[in-house]
Protein backbone atom coordinates (compact mmCIF):
# COMPACT_ATOMS: atom_id res chain seq x y z
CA UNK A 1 103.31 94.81 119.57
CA UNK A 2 104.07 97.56 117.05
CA UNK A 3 103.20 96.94 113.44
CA UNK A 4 105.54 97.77 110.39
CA UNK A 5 102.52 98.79 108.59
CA UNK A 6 103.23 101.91 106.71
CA UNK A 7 100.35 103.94 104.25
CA UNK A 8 101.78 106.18 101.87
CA UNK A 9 100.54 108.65 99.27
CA UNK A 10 100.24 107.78 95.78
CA UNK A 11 98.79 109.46 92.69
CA UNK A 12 96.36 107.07 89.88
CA UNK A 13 97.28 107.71 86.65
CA UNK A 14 95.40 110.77 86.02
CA UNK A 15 96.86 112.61 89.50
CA UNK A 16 94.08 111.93 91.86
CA UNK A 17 95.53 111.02 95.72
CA UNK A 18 95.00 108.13 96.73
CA UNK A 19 96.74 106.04 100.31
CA UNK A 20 98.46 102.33 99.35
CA UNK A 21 99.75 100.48 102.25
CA UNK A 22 101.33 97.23 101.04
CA UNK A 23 99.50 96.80 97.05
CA UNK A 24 98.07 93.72 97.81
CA UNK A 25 94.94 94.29 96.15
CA UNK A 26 93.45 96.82 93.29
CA UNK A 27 90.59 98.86 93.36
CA UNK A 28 89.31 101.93 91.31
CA UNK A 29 89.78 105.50 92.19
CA UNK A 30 86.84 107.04 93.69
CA UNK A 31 87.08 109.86 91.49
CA UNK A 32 88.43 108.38 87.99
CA UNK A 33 87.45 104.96 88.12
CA UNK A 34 91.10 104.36 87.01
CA UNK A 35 93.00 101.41 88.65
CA UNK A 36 95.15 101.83 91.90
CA UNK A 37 96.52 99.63 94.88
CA UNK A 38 97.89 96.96 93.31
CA UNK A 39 99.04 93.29 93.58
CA UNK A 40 101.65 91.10 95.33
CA UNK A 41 103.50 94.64 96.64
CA UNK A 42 103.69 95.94 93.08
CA UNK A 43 101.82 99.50 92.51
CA UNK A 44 99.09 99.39 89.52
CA UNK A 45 100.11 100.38 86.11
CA UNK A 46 100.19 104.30 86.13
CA UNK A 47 100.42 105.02 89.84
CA UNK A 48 103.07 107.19 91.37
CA UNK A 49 104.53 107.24 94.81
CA UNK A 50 103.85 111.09 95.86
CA UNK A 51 106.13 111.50 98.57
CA UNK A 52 105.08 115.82 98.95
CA UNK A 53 102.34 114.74 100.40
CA UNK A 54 103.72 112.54 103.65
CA UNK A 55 105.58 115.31 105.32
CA UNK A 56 102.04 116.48 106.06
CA UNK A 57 101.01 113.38 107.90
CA UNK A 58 104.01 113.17 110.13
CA UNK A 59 103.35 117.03 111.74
């Protein structure tokens, strides 16, 4: 059975990388401490989608 499950690159608020799959929970940045992930499929406060980053994973 294939999964629908998709990662993608986002950036916390102060432009550290970080992968979300489906922001269903929040956690810190490991190298801010800032908030990122998120809850019910909504992306923290301050985190970007950074879509430069995925063409990379798809090589």
């Amino acid at each position: 059975m294939e999964s629908d499950f998709q990662e993608h690159w986002y950036e916390c608020p102060k432009g550290h990388l970080h992968l979300c799959g489906s922001a269903v929970q929040t956690n810190c940045c490991l190298d801010c401490g800032e908030p990122v992930g998120g809850q019910n499929h909504t992306i923290a406060t301050g985190n970007s989608r950074n879509s430069r980053n995925e063409e990379f994973d798809n090589v």
